[in-house]
PDB file of N, CA and C in Angstrom:
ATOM      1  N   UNK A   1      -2.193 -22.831  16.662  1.00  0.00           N
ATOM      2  CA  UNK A   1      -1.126 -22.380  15.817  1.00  0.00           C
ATOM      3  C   UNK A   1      -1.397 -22.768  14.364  1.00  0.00           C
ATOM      4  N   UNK A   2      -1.578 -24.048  13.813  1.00  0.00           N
ATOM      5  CA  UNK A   2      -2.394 -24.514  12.916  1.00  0.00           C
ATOM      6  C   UNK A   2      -2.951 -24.067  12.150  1.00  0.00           C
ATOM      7  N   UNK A   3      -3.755 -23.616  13.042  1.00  0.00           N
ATOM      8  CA  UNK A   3      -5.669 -22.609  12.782  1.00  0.00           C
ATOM      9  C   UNK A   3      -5.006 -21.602  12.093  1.00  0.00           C
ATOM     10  N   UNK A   4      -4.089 -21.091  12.667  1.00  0.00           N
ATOM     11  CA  UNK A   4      -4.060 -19.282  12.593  1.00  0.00           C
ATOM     12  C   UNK A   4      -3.110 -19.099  11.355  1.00  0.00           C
ATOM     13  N   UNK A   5      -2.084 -20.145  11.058  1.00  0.00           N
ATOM     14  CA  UNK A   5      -1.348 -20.485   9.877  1.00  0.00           C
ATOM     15  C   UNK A   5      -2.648 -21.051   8.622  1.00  0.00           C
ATOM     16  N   UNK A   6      -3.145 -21.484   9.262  1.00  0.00           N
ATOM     17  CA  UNK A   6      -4.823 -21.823   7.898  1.00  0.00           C
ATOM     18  C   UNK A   6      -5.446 -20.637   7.284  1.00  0.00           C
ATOM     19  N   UNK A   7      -5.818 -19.973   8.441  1.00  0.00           N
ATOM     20  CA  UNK A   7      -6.522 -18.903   7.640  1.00  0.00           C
ATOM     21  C   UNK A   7      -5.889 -17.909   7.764  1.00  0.00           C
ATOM     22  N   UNK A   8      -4.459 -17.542   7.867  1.00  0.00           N
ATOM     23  CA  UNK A   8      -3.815 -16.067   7.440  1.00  0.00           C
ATOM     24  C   UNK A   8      -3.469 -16.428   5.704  1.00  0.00           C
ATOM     25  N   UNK A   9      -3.104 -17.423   5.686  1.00  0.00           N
ATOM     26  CA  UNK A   9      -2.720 -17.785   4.133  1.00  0.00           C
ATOM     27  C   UNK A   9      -1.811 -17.173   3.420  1.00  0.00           C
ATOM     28  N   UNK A  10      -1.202 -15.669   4.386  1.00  0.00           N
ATOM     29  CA  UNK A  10      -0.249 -14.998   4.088  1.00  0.00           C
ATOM     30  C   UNK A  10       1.420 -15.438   4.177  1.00  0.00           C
ATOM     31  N   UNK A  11       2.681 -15.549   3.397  1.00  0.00           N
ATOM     32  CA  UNK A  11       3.538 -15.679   3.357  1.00  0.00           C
ATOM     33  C   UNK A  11       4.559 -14.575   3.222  1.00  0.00           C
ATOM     34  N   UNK A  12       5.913 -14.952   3.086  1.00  0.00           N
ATOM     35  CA  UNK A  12       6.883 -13.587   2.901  1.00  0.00           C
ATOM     36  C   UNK A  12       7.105 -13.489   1.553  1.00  0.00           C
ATOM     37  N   UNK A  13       6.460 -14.717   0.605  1.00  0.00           N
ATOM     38  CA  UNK A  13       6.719 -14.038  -0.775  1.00  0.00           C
ATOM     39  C   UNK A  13       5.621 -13.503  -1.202  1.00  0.00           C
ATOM     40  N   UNK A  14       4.021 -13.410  -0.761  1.00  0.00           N
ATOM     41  CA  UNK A  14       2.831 -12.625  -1.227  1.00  0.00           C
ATOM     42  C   UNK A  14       3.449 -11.251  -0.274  1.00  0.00           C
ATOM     43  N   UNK A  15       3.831 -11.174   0.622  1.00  0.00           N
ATOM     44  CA  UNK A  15       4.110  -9.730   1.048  1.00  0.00           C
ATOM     45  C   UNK A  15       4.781  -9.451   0.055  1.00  0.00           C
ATOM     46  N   UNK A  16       5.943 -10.139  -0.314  1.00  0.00           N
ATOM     47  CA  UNK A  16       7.126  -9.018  -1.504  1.00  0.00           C
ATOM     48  C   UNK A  16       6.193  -8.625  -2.697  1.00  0.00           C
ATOM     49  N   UNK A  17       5.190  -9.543  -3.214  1.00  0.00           N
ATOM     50  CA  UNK A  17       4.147  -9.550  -4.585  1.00  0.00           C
ATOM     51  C   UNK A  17       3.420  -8.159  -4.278  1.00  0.00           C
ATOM     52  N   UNK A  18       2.802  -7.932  -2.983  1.00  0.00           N
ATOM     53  CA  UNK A  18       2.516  -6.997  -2.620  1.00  0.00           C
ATOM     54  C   UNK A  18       2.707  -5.639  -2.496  1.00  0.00           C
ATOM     55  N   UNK A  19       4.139  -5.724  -2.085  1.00  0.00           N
ATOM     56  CA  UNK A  19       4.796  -4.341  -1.728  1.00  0.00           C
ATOM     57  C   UNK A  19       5.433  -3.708  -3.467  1.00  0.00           C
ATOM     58  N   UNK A  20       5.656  -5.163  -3.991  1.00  0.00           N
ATOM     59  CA  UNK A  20       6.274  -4.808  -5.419  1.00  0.00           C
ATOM     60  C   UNK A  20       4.735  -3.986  -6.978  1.00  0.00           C
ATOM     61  N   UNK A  21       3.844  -4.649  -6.335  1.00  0.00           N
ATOM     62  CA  UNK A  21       2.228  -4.337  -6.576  1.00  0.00           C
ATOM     63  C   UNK A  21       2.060  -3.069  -6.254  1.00  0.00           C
ATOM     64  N   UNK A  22       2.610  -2.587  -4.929  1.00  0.00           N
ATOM     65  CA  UNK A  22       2.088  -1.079  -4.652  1.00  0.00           C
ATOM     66  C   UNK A  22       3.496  -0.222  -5.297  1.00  0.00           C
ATOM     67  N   UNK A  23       4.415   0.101  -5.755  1.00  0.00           N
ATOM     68  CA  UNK A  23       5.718   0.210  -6.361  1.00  0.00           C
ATOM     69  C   UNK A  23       5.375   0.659  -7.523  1.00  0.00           C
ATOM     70  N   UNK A  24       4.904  -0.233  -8.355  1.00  0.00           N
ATOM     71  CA  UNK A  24       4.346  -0.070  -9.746  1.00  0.00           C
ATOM     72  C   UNK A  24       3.409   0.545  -9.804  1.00  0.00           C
ATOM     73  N   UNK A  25       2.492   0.528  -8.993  1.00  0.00           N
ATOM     74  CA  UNK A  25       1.084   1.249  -8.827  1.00  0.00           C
ATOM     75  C   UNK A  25       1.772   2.825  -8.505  1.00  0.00           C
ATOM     76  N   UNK A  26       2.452   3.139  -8.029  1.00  0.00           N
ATOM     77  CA  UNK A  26       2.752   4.648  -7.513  1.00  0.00           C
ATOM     78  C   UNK A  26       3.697   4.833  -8.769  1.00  0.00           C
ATOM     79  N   UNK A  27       4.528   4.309  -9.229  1.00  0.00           N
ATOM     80  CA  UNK A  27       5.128   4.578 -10.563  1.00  0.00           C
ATOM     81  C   UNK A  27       4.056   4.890 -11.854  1.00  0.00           C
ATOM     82  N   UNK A  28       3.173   4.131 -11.921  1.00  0.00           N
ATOM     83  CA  UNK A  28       2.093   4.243 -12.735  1.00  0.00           C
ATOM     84  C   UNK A  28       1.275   5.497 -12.814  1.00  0.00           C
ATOM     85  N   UNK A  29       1.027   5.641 -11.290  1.00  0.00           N
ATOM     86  CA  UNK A  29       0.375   6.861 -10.500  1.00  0.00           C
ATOM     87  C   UNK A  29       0.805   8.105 -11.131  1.00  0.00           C
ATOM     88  N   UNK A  30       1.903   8.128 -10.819  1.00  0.00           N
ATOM     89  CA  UNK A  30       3.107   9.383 -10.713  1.00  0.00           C
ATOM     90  C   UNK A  30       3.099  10.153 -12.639  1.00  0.00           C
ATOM     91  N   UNK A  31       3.320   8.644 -13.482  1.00  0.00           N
ATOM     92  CA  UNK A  31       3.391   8.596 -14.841  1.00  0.00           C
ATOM     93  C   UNK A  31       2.149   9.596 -15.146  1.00  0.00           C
ATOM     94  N   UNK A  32       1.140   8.943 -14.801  1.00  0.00           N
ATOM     95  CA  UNK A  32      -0.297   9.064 -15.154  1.00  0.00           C
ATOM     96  C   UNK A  32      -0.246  11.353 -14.764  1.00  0.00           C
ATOM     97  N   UNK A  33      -0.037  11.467 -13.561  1.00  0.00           N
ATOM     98  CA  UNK A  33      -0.103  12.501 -12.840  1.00  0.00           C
ATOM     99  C   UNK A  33       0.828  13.565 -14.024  1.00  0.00           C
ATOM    100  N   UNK A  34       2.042  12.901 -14.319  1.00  0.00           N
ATOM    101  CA  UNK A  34       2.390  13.616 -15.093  1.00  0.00           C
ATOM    102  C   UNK A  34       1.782  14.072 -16.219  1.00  0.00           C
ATOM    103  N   UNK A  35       1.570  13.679 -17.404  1.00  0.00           N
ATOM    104  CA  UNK A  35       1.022  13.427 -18.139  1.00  0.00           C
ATOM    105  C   UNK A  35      -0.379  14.545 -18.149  1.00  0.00           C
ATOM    106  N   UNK A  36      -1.129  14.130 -16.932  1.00  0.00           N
ATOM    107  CA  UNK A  36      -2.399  15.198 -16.925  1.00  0.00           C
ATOM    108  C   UNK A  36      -1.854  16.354 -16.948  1.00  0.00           C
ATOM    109  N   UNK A  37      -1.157  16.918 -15.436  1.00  0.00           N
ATOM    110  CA  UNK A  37      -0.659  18.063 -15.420  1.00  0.00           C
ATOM    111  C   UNK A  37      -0.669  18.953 -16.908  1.00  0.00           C
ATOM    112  N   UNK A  38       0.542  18.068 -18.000  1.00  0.00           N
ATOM    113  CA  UNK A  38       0.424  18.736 -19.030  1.00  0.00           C
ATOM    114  C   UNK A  38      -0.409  18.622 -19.761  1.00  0.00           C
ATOM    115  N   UNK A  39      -1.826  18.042 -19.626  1.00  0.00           N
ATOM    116  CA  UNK A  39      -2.672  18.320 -20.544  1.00  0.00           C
ATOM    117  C   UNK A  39      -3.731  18.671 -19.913  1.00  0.00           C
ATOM    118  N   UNK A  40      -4.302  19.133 -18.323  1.00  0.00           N
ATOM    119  CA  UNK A  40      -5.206  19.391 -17.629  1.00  0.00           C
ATOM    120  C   UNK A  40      -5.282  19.598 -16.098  1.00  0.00           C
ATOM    121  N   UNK A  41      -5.184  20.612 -15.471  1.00  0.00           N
ATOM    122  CA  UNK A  41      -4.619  20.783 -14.164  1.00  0.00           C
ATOM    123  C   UNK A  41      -5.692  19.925 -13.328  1.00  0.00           C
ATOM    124  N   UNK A  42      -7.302  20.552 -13.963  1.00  0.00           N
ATOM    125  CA  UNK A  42      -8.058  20.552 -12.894  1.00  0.00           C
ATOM    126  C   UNK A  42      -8.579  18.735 -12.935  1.00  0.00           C
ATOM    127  N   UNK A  43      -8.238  18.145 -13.758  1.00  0.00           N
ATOM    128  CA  UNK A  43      -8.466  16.789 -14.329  1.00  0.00           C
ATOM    129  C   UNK A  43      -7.627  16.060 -13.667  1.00  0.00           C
ATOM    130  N   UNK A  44      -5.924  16.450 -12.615  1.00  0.00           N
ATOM    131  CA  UNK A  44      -5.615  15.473 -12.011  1.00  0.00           C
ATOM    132  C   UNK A  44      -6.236  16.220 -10.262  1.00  0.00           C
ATOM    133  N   UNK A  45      -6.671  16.771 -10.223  1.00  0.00           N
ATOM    134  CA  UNK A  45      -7.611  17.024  -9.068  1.00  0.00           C
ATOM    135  C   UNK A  45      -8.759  16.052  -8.881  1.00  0.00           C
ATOM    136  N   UNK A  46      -9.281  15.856  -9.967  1.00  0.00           N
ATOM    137  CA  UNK A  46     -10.670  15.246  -9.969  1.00  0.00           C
ATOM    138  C   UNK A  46     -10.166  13.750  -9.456  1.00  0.00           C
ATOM    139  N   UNK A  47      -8.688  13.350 -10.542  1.00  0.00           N
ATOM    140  CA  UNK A  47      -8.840  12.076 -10.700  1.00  0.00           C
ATOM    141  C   UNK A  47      -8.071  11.769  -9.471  1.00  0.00           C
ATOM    142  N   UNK A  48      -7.297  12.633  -8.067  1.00  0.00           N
ATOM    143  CA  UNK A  48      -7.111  12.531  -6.890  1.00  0.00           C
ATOM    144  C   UNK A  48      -8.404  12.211  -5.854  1.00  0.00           C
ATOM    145  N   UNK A  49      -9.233  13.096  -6.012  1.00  0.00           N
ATOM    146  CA  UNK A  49     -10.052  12.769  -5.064  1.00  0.00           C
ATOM    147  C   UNK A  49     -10.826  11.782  -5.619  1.00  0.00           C
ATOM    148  N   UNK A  50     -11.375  10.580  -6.567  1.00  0.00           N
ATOM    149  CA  UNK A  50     -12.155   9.420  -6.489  1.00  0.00           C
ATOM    150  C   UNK A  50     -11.479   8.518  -5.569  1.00  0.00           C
ATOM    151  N   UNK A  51     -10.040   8.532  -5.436  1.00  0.00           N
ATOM    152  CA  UNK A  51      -9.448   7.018  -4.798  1.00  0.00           C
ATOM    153  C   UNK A  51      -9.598   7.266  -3.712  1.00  0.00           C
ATOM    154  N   UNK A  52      -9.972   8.514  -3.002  1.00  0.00           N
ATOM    155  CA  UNK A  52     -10.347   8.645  -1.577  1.00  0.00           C
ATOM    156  C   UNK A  52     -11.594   8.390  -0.886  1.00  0.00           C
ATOM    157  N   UNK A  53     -12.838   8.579  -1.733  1.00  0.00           N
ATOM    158  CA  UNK A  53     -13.888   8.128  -1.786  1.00  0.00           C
ATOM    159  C   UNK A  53     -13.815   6.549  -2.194  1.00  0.00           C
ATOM    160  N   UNK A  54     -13.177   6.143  -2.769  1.00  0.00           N
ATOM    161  CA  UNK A  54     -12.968   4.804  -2.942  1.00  0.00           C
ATOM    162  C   UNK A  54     -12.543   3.976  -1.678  1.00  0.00           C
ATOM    163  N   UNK A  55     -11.488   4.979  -1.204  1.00  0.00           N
ATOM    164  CA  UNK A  55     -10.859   3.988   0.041  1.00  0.00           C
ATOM    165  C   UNK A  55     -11.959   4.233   1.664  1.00  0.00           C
ATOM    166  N   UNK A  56     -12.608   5.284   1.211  1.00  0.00           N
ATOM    167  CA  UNK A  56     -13.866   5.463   2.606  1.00  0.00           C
ATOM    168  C   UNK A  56     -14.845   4.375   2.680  1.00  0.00           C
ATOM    169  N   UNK A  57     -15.317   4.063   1.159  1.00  0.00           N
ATOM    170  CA  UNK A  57     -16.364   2.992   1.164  1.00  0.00           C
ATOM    171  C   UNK A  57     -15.797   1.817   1.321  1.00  0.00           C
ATOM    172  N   UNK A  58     -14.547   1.651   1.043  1.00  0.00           N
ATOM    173  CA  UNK A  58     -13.759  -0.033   1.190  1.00  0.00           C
ATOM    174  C   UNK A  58     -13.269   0.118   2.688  1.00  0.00           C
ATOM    175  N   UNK A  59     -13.297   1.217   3.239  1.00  0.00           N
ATOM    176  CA  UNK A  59     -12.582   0.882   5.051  1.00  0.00           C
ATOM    177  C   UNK A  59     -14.362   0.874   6.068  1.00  0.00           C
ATOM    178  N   UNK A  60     -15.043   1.364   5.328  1.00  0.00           N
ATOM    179  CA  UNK A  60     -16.738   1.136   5.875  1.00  0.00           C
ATOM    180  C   UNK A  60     -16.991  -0.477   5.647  1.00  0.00           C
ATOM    181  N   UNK A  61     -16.923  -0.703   4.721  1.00  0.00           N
ATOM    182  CA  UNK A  61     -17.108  -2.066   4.114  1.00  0.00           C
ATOM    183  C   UNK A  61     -16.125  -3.916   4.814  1.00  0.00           C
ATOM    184  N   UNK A  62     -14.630  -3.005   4.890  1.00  0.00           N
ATOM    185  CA  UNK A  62     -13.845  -3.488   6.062  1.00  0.00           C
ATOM    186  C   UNK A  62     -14.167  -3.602   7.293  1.00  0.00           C
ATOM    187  N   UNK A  63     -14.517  -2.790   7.887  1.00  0.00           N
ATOM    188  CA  UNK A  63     -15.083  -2.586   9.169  1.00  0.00           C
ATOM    189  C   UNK A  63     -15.570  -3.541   9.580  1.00  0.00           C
ATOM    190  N   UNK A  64     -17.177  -3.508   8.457  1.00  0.00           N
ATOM    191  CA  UNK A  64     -18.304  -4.365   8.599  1.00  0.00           C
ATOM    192  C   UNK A  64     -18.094  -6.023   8.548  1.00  0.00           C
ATOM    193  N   UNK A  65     -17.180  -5.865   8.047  1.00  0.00           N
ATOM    194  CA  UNK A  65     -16.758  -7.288   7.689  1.00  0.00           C
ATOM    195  C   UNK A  65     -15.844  -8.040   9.113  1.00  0.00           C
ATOM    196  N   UNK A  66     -15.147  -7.328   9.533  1.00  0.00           N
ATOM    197  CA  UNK A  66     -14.392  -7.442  10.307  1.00  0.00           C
ATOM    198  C   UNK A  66     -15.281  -7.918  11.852  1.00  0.00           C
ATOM    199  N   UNK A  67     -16.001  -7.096  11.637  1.00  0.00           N
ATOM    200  CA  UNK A  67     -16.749  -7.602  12.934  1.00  0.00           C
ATOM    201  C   UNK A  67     -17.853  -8.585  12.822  1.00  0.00           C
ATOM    202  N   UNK A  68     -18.525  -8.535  11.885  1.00  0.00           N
ATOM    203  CA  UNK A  68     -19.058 -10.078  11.269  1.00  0.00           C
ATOM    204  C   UNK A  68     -18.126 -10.819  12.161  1.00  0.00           C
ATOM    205  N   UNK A  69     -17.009 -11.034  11.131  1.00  0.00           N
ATOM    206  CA  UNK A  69     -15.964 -12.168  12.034  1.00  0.00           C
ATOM    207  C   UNK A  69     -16.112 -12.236  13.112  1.00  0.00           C
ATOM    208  N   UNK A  70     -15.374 -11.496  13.870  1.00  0.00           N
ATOM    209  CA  UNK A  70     -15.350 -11.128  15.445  1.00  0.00           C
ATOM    210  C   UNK A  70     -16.380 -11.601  15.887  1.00  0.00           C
ATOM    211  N   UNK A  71     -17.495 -11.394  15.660  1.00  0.00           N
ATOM    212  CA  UNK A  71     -18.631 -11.925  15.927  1.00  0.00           C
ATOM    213  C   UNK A  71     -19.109 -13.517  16.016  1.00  0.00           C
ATOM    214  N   UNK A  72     -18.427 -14.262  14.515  1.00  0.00           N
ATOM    215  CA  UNK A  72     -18.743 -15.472  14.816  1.00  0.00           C
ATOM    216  C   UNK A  72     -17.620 -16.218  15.318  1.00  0.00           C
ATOM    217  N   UNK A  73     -16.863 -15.687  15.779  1.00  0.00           N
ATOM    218  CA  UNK A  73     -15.583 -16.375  16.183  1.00  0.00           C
ATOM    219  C   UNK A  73     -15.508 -17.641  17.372  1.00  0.00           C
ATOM    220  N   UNK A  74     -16.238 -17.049  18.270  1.00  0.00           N
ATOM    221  CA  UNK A  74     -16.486 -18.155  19.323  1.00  0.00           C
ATOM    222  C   UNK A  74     -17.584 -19.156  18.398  1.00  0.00           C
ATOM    223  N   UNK A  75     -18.286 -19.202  17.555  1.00  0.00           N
ATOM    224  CA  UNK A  75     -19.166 -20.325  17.101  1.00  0.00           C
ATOM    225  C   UNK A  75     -18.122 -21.011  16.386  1.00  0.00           C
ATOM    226  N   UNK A  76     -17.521 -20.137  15.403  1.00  0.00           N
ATOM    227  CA  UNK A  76     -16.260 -21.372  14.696  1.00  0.00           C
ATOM    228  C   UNK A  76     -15.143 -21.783  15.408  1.00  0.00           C
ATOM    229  N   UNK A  77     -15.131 -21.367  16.417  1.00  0.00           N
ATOM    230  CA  UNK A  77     -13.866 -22.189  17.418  1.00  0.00           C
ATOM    231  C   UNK A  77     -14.478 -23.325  18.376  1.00  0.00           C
ATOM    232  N   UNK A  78     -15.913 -22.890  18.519  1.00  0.00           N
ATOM    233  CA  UNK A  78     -16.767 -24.452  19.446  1.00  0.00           C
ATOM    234  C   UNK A  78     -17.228 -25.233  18.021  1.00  0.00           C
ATOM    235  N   UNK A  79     -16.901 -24.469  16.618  1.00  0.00           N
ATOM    236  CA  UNK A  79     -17.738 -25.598  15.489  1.00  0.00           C
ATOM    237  C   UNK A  79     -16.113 -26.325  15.151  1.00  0.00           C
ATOM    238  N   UNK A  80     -14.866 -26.031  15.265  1.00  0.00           N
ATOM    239  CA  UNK A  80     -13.697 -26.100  14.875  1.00  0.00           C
ATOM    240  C   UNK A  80     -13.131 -27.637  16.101  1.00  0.00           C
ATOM    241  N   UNK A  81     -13.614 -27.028  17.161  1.00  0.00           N
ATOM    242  CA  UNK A  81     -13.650 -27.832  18.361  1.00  0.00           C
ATOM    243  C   UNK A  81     -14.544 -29.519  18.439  1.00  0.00           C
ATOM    244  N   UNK A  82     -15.477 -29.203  17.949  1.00  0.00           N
ATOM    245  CA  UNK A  82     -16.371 -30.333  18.105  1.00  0.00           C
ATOM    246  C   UNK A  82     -15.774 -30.997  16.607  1.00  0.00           C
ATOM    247  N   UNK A  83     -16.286 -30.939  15.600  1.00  0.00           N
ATOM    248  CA  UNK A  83     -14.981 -31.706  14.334  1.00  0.00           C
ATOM    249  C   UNK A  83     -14.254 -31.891  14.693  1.00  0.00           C
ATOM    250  N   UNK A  84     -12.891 -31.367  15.568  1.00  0.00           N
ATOM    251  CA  UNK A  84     -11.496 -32.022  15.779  1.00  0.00           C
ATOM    252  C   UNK A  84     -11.866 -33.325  16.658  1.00  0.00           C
ATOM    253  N   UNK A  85     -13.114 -33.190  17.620  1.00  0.00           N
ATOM    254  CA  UNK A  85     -12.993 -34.267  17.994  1.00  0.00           C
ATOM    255  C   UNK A  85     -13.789 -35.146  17.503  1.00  0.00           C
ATOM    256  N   UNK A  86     -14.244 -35.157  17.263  1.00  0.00           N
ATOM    257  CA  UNK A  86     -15.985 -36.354  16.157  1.00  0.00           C
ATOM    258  C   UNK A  86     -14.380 -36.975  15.489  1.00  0.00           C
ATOM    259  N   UNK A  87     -13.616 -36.198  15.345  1.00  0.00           N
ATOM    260  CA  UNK A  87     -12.883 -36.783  13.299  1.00  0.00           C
ATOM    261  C   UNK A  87     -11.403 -37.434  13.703  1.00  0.00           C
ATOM    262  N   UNK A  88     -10.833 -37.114  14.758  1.00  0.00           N
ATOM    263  CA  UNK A  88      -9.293 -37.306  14.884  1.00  0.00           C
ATOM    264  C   UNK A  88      -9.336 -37.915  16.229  1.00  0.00           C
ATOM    265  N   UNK A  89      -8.152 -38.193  15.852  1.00  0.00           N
ATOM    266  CA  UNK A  89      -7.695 -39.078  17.557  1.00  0.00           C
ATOM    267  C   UNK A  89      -7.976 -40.156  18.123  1.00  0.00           C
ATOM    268  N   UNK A  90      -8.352 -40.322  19.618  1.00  0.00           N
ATOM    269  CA  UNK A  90      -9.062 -41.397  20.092  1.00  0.00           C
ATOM    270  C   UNK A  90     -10.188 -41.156  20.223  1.00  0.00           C
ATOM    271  N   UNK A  91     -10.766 -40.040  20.344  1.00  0.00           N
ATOM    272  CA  UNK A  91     -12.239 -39.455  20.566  1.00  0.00           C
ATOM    273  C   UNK A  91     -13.073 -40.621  18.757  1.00  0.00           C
ATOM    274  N   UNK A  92     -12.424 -40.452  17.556  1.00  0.00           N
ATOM    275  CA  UNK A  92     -13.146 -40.786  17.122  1.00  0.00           C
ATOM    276  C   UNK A  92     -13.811 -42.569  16.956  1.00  0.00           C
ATOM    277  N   UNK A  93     -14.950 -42.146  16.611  1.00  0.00           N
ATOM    278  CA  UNK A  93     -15.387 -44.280  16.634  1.00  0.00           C
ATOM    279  C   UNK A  93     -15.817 -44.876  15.425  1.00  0.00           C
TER     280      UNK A  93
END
């Protein structure tokens, strides 16, 4: 329980920072969108499709990462395991 509170590092006030982060970002968005429209149709086309190509290479990149983890997970839970005991308790000397 510990562990999993260690490395989520996430709370309910970085979620609100978050959700209030994406808010502004679509307000910004929207501003921006306007704005082209009246000065260039085919220019908020263009500037639609980069963030999609953006988000293909960051969910490829996610992926990869993700299973890295997954991968070393049983080594850092027998490396997590052996420190708790070398360091704490009665185990240590």
């Amino acid at each position: 329980m510990n562990r999993a509170q260690n490395q989520g590092g996430d709370n309910l006030s970085s979620y609100y920072e978050n959700f209030m982060s994406i808010i502004t970002q679509l307000i910004t968005l929207s501003s921006y969108i306007l704005i082209l429209i009246n000065f260039r149709v085919w220019l908020v086309a263009v500037i639609m499709v980069i963030p999609i190509f953006k988000y293909i290479i960051n969910n490829k990149f996610n992926l990869k990462r993700f299973e890295i983890i997954k991968k070393r997970t049983n080594y850092s839970r027998k490396s997590w395991y052996l420190t708790y005991l070398l360091s704490y308790g009665n185990f240590y000397k």
